[in-house]
PDB file of N, CA and C in Angstrom:
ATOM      1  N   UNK A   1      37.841  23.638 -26.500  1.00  0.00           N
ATOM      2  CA  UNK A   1      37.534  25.040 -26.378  1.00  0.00           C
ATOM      3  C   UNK A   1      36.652  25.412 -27.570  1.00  0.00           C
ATOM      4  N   UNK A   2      35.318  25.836 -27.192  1.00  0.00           N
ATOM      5  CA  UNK A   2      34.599  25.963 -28.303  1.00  0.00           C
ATOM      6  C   UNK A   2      34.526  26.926 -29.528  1.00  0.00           C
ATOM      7  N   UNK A   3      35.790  28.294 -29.027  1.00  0.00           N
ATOM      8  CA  UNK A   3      35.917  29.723 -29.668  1.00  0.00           C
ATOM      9  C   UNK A   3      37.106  29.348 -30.685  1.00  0.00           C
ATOM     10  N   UNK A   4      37.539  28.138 -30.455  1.00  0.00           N
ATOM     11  CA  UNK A   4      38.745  27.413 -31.759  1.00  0.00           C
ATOM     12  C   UNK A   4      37.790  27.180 -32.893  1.00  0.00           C
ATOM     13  N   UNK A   5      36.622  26.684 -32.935  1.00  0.00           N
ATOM     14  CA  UNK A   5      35.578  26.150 -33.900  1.00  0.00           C
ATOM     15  C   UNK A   5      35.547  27.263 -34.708  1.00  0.00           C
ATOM     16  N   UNK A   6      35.758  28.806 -34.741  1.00  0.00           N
ATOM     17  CA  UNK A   6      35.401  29.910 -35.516  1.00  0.00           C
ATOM     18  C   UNK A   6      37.099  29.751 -36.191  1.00  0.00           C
ATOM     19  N   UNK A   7      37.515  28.584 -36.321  1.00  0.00           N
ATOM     20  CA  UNK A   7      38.826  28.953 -37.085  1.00  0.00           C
ATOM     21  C   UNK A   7      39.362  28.031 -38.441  1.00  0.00           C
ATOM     22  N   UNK A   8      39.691  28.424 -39.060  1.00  0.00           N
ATOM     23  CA  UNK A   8      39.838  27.383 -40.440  1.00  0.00           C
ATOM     24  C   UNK A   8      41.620  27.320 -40.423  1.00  0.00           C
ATOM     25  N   UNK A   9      41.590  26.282 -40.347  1.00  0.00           N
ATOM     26  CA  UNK A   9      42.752  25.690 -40.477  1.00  0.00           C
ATOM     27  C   UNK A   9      43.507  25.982 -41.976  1.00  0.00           C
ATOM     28  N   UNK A  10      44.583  26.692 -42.131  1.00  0.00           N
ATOM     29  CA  UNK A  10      45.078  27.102 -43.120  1.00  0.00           C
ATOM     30  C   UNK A  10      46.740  25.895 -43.766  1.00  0.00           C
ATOM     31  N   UNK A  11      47.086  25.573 -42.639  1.00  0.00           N
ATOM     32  CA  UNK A  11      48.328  24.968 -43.028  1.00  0.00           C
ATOM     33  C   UNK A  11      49.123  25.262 -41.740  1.00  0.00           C
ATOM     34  N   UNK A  12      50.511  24.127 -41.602  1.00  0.00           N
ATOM     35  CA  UNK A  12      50.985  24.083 -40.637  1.00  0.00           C
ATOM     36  C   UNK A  12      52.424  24.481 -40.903  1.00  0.00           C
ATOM     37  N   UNK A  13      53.386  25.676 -39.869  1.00  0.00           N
ATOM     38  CA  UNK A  13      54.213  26.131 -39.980  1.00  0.00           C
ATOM     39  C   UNK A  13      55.353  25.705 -39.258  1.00  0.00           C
ATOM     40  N   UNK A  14      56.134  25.184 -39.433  1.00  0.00           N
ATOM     41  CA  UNK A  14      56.905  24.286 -38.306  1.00  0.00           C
ATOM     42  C   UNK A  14      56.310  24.018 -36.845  1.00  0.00           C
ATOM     43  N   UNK A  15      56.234  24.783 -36.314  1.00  0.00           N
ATOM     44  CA  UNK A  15      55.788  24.439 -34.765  1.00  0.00           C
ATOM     45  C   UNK A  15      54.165  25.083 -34.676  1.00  0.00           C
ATOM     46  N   UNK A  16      53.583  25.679 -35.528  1.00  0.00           N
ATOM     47  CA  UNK A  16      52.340  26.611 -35.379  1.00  0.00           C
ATOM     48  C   UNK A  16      51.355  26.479 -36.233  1.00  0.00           C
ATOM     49  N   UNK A  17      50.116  26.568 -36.047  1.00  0.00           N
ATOM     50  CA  UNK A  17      48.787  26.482 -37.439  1.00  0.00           C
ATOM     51  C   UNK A  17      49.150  27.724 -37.523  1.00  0.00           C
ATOM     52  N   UNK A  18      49.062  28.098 -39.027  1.00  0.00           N
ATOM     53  CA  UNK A  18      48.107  29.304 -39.516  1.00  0.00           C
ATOM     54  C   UNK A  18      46.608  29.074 -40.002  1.00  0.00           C
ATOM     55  N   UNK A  19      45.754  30.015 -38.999  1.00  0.00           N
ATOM     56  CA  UNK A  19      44.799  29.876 -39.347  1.00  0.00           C
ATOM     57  C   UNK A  19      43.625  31.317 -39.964  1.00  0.00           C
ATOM     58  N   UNK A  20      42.758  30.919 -40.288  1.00  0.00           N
ATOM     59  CA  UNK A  20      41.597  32.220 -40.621  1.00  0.00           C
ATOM     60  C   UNK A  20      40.186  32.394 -39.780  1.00  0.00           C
ATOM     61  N   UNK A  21      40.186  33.334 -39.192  1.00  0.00           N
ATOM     62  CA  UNK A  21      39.234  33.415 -38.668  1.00  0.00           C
ATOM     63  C   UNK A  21      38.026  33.565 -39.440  1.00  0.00           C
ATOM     64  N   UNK A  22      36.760  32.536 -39.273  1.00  0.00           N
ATOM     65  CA  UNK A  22      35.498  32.300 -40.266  1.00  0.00           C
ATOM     66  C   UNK A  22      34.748  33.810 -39.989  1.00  0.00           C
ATOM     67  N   UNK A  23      34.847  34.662 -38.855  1.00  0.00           N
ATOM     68  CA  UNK A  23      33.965  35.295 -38.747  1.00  0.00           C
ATOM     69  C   UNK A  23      34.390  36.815 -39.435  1.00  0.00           C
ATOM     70  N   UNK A  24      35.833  37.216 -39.023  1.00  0.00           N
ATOM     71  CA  UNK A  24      36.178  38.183 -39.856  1.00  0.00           C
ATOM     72  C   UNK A  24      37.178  38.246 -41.098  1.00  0.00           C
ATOM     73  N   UNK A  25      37.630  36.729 -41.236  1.00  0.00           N
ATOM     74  CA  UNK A  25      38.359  36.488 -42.123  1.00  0.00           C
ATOM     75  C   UNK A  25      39.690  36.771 -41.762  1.00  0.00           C
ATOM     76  N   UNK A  26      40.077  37.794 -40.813  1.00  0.00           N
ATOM     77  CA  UNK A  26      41.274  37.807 -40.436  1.00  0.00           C
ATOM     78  C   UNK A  26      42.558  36.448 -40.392  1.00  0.00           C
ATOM     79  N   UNK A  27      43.622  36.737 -40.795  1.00  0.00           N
ATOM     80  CA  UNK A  27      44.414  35.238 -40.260  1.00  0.00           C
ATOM     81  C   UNK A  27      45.393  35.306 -39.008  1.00  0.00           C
ATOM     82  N   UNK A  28      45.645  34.409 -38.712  1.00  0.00           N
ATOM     83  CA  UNK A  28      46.087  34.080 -37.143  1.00  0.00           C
ATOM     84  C   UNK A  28      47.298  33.606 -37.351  1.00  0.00           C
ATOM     85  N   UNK A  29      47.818  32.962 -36.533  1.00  0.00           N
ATOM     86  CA  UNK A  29      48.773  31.746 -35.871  1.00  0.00           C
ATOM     87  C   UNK A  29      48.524  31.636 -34.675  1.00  0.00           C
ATOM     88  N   UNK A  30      48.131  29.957 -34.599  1.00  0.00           N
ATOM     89  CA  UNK A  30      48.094  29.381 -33.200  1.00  0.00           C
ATOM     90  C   UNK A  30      49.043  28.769 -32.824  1.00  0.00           C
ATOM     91  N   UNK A  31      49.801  28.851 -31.638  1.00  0.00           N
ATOM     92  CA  UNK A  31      50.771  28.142 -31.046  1.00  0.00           C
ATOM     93  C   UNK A  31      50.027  27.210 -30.315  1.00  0.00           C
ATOM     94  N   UNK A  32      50.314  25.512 -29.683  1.00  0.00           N
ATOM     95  CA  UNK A  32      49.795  25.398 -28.642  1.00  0.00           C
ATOM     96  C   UNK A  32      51.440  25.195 -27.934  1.00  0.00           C
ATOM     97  N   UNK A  33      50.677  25.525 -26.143  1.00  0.00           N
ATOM     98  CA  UNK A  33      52.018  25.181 -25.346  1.00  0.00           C
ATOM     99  C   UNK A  33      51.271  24.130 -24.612  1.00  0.00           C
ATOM    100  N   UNK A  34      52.026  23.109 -23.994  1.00  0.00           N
ATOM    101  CA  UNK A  34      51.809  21.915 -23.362  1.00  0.00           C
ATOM    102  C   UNK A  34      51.940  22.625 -21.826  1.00  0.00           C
ATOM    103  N   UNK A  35      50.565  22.277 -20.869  1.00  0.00           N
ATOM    104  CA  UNK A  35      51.152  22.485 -19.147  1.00  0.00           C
ATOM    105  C   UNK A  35      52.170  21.639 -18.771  1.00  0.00           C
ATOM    106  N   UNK A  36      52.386  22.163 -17.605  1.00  0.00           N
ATOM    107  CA  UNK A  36      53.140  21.100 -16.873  1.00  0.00           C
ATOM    108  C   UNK A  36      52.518  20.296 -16.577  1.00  0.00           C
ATOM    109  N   UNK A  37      53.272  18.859 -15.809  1.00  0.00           N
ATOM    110  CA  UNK A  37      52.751  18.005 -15.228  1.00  0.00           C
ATOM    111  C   UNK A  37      51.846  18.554 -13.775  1.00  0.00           C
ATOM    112  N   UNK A  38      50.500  17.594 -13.578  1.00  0.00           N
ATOM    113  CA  UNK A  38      49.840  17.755 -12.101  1.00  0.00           C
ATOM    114  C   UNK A  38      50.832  17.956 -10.916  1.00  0.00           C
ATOM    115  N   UNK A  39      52.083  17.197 -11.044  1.00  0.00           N
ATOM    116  CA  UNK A  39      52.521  17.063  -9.307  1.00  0.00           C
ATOM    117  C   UNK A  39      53.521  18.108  -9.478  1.00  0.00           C
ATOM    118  N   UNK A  40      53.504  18.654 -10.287  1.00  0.00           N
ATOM    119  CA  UNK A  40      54.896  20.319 -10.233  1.00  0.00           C
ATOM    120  C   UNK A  40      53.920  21.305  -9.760  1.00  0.00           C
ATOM    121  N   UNK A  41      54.423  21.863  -8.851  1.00  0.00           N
ATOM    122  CA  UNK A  41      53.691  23.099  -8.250  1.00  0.00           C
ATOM    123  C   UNK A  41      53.194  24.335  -9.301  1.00  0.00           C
ATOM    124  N   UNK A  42      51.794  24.513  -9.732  1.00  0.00           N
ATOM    125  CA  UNK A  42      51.796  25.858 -10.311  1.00  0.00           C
ATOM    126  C   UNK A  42      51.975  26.744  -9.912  1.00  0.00           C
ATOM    127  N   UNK A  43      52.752  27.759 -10.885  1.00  0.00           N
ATOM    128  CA  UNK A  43      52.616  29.589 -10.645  1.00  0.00           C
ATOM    129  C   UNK A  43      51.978  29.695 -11.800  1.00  0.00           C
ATOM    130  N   UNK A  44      51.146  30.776 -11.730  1.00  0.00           N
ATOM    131  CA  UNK A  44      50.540  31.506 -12.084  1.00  0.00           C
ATOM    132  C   UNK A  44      51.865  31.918 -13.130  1.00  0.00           C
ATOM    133  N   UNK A  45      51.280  32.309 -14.204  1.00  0.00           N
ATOM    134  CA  UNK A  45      51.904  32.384 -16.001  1.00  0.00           C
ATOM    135  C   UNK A  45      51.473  33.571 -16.233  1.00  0.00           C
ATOM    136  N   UNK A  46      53.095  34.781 -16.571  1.00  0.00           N
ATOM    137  CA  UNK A  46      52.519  35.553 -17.273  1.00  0.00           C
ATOM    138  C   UNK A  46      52.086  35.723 -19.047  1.00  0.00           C
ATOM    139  N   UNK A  47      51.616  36.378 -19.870  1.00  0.00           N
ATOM    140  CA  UNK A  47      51.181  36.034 -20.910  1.00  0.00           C
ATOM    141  C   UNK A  47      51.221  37.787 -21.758  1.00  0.00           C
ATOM    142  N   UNK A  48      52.934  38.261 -21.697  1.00  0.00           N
ATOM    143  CA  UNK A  48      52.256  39.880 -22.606  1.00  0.00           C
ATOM    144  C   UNK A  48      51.406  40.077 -23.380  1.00  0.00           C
ATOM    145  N   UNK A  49      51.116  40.904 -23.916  1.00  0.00           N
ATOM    146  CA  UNK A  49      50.183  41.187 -24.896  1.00  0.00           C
ATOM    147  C   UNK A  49      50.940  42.309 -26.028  1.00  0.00           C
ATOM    148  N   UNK A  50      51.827  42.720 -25.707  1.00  0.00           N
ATOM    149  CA  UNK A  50      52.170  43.637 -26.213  1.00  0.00           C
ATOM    150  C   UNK A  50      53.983  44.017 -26.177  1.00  0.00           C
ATOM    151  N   UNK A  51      54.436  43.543 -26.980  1.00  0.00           N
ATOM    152  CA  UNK A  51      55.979  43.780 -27.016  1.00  0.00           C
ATOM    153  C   UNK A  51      56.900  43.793 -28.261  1.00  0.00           C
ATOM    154  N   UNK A  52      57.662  45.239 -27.735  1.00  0.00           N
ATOM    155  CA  UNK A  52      58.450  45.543 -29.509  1.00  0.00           C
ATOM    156  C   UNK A  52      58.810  44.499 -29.698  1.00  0.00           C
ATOM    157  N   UNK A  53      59.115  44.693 -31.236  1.00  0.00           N
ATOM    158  CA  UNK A  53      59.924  43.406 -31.967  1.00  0.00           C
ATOM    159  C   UNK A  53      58.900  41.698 -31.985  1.00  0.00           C
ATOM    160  N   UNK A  54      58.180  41.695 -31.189  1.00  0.00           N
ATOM    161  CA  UNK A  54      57.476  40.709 -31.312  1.00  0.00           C
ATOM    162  C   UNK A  54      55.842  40.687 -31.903  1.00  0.00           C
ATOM    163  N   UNK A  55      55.686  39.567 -31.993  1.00  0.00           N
ATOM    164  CA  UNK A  55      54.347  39.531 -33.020  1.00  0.00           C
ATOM    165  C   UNK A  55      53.131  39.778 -31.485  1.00  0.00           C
ATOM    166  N   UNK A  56      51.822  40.161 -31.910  1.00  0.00           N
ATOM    167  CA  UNK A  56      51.210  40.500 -30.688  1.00  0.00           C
ATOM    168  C   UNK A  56      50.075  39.382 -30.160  1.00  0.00           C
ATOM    169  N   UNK A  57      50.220  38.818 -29.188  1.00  0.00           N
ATOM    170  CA  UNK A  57      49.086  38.142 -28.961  1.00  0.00           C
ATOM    171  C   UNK A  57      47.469  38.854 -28.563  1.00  0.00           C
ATOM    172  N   UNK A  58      46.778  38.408 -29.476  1.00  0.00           N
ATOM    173  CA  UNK A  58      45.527  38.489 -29.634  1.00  0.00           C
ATOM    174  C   UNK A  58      44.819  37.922 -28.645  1.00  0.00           C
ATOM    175  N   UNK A  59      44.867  37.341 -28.375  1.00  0.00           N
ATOM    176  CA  UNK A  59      43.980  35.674 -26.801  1.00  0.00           C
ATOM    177  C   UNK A  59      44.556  35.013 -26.934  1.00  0.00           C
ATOM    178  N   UNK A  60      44.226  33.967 -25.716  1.00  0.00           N
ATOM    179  CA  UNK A  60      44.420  32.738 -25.157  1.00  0.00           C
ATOM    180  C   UNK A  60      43.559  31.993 -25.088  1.00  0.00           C
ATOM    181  N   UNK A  61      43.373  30.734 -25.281  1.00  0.00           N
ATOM    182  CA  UNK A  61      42.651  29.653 -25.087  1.00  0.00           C
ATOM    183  C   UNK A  61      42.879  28.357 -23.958  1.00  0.00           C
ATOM    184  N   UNK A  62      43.053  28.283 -22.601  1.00  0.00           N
ATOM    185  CA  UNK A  62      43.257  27.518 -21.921  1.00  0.00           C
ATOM    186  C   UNK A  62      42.437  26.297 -21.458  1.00  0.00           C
ATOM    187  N   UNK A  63      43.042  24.640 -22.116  1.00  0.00           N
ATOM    188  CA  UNK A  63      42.352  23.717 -21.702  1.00  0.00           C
ATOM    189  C   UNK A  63      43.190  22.752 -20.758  1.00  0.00           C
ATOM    190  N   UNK A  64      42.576  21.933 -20.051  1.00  0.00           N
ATOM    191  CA  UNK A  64      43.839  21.357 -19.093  1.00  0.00           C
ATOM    192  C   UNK A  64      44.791  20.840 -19.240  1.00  0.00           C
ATOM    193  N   UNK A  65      45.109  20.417 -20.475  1.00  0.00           N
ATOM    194  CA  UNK A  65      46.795  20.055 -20.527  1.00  0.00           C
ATOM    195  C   UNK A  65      47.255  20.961 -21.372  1.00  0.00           C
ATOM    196  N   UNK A  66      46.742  21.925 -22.056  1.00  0.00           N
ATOM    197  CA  UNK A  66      47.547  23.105 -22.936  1.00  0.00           C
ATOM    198  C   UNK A  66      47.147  24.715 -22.965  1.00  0.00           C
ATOM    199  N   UNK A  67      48.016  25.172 -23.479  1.00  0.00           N
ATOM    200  CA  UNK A  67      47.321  26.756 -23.528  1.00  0.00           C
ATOM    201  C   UNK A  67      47.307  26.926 -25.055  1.00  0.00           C
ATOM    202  N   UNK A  68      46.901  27.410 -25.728  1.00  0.00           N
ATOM    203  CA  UNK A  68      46.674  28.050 -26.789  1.00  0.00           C
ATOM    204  C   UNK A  68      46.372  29.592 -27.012  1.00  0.00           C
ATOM    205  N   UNK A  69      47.674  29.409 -27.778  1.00  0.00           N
ATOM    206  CA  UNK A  69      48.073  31.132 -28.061  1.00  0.00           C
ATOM    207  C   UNK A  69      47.292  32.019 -29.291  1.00  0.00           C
ATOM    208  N   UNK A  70      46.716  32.318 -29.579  1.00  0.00           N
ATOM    209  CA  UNK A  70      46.230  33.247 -30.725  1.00  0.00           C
ATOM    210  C   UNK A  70      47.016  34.385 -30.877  1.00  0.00           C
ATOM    211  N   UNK A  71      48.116  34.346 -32.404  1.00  0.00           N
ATOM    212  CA  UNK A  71      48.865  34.918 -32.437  1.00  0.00           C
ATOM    213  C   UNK A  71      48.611  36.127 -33.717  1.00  0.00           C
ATOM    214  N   UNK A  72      49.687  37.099 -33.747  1.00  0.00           N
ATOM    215  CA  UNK A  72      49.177  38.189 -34.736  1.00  0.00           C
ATOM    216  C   UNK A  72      50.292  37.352 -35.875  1.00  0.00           C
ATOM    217  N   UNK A  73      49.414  37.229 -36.894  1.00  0.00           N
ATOM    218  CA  UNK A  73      50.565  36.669 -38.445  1.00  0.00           C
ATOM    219  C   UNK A  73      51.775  37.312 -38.792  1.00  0.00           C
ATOM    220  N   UNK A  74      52.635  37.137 -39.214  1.00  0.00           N
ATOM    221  CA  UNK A  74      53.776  37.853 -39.587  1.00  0.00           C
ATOM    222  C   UNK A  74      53.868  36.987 -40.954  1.00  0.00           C
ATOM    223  N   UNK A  75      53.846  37.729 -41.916  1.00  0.00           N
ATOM    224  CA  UNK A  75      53.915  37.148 -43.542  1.00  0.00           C
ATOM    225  C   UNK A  75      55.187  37.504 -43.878  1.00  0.00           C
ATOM    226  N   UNK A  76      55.790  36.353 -44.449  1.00  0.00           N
ATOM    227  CA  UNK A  76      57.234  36.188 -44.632  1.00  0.00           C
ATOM    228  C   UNK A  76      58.162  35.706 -45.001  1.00  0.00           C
ATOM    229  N   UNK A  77      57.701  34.171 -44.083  1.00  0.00           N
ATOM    230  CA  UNK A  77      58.811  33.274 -43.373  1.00  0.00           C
ATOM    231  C   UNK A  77      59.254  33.373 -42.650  1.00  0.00           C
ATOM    232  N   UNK A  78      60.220  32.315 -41.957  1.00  0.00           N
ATOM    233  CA  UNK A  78      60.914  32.044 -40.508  1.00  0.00           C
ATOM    234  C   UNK A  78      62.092  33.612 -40.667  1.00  0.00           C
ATOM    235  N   UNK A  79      61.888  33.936 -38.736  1.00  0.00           N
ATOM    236  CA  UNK A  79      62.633  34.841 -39.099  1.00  0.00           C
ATOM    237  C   UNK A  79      64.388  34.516 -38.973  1.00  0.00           C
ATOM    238  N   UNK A  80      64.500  33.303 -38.327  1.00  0.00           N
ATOM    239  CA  UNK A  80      65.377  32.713 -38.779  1.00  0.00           C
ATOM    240  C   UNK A  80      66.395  32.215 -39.727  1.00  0.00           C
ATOM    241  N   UNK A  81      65.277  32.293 -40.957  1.00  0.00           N
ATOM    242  CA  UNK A  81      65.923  32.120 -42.007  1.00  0.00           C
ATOM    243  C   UNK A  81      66.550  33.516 -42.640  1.00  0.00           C
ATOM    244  N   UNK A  82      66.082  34.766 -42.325  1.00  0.00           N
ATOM    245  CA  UNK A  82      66.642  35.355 -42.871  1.00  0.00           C
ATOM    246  C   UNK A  82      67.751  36.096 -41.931  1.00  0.00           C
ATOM    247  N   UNK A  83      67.651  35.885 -40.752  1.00  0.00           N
ATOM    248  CA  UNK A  83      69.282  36.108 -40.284  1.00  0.00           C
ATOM    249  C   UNK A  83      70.288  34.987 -40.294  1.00  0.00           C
ATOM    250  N   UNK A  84      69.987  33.842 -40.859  1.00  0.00           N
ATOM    251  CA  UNK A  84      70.749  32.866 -41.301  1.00  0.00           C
ATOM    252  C   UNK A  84      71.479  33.633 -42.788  1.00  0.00           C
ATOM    253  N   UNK A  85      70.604  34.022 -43.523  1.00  0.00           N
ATOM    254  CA  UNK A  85      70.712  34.750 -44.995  1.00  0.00           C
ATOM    255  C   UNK A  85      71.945  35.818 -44.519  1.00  0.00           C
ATOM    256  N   UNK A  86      71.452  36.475 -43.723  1.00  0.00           N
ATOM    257  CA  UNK A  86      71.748  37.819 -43.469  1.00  0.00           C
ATOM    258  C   UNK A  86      73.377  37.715 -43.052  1.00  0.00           C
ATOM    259  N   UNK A  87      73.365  36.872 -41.817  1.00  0.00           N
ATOM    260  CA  UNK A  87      75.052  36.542 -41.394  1.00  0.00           C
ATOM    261  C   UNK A  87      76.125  35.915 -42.703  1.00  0.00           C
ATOM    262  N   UNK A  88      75.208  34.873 -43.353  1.00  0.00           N
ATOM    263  CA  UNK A  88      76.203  34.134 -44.474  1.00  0.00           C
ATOM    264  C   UNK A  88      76.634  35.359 -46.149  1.00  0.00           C
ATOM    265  N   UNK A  89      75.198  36.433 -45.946  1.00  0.00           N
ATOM    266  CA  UNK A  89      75.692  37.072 -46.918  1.00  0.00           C
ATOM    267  C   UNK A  89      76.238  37.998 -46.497  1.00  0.00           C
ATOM    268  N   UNK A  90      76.426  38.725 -45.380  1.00  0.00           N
ATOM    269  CA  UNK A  90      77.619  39.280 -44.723  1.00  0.00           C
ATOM    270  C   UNK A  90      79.128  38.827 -44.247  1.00  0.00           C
ATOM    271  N   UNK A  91      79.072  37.688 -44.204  1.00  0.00           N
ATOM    272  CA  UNK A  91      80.464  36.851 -44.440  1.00  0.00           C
ATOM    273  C   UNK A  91      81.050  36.553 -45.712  1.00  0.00           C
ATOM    274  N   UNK A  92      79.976  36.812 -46.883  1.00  0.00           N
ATOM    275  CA  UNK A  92      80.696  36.387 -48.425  1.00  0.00           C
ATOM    276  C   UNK A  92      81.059  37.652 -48.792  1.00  0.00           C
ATOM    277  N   UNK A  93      80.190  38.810 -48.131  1.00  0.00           N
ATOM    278  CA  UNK A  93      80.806  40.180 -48.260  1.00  0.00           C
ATOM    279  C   UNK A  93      82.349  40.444 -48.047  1.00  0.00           C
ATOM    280  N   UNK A  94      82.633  39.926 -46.444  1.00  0.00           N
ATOM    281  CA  UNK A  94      83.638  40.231 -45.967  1.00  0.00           C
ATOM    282  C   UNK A  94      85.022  39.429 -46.459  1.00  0.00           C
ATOM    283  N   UNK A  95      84.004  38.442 -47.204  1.00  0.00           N
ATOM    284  CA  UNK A  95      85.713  37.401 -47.874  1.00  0.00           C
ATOM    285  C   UNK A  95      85.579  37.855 -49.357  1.00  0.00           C
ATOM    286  N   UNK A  96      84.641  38.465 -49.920  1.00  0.00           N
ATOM    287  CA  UNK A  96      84.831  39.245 -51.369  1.00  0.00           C
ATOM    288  C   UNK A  96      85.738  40.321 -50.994  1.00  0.00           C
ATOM    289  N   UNK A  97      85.713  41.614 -50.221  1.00  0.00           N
ATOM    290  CA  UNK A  97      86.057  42.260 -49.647  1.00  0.00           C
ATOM    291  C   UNK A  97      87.809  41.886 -49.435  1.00  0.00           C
ATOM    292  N   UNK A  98      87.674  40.980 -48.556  1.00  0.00           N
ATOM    293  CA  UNK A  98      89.194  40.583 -48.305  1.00  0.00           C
ATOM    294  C   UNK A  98      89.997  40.256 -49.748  1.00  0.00           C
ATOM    295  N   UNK A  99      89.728  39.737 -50.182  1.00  0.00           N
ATOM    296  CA  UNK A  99      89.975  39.327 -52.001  1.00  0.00           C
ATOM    297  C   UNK A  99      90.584  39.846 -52.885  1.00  0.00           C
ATOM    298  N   UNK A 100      89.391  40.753 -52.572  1.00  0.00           N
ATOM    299  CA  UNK A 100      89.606  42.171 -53.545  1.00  0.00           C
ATOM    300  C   UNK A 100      91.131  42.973 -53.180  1.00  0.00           C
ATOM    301  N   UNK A 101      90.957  43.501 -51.454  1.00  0.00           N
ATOM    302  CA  UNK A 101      92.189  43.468 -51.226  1.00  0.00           C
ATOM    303  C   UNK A 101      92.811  43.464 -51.121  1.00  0.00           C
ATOM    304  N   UNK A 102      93.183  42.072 -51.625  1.00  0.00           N
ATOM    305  CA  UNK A 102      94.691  41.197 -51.533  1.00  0.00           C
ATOM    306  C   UNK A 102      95.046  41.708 -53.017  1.00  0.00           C
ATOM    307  N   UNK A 103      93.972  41.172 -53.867  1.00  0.00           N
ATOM    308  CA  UNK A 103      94.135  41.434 -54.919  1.00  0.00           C
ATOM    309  C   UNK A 103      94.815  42.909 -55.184  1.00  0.00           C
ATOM    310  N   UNK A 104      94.529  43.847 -54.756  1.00  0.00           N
ATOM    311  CA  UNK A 104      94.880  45.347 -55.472  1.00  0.00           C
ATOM    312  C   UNK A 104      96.101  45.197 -54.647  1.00  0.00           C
ATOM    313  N   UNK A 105      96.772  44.805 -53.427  1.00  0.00           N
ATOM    314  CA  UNK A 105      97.951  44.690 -52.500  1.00  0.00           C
ATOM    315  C   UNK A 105      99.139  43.796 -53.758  1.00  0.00           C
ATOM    316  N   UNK A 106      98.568  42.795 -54.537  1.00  0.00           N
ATOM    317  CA  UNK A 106      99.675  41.713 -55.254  1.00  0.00           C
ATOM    318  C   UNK A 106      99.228  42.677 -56.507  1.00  0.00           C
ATOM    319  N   UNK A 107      99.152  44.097 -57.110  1.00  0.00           N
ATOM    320  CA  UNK A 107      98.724  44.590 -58.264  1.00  0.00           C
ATOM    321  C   UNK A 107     100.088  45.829 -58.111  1.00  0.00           C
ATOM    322  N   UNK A 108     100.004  45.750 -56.927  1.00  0.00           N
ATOM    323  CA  UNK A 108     100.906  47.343 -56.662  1.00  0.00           C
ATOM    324  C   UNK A 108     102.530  46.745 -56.106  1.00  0.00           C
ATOM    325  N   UNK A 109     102.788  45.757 -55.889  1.00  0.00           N
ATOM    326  CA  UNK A 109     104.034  44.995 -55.496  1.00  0.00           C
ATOM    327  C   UNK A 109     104.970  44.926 -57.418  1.00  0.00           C
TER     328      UNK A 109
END
């Protein structure tokens, strides 16, 4: 696909390039997705453009064994990691919490 050539390869994010676009400098993330195989029947793929909570796709790039997503950046990190963060430091909450407590319960006995 020749409209990938306007893109500079920035570094690779677990499953995705981040990249920069040469012409406005903007930065990206490209996903690619793999098609299916020839002998599975196609349907027709939808592709939003636009949905809360999610990052927005910009274009598509379709070549015959993949699609390529042009994605809007989210600067950060995985958002994974921080509801990983988020649950474990809400559980050290809830066992500080419990602790505490117990503690003021064996203060007043």
């Amino acid at each position: 696909v020749r409209e990938l050539r306007n893109f500079q390869v920035l570094g690779v994010i677990d499953k995705v390039v981040l990249v920069r676009d040469k012409i406005t400098d903007e930065t990206f993330v490209i996903k690619s997705i793999p098609k299916s195989t020839p002998d599975v029947v196609r349907t027709q793929s939808i592709l939003p453009t636009s949905c809360p909570h999610m990052v927005n796709l910009h274009k598509f790039y379709e070549t015959d064994n993949s699609v390529f997503l042009l994605l809007q950046y989210a600067s950060g990190g995985k958002l994974w990691t921080y509801i990983g963060d988020y649950l474990n430091n809400d559980r050290g909450n809830q066992a500080n919490e419990d602790i505490n407590l117990n503690a003021a319960r064996s203060n007043t006995k």
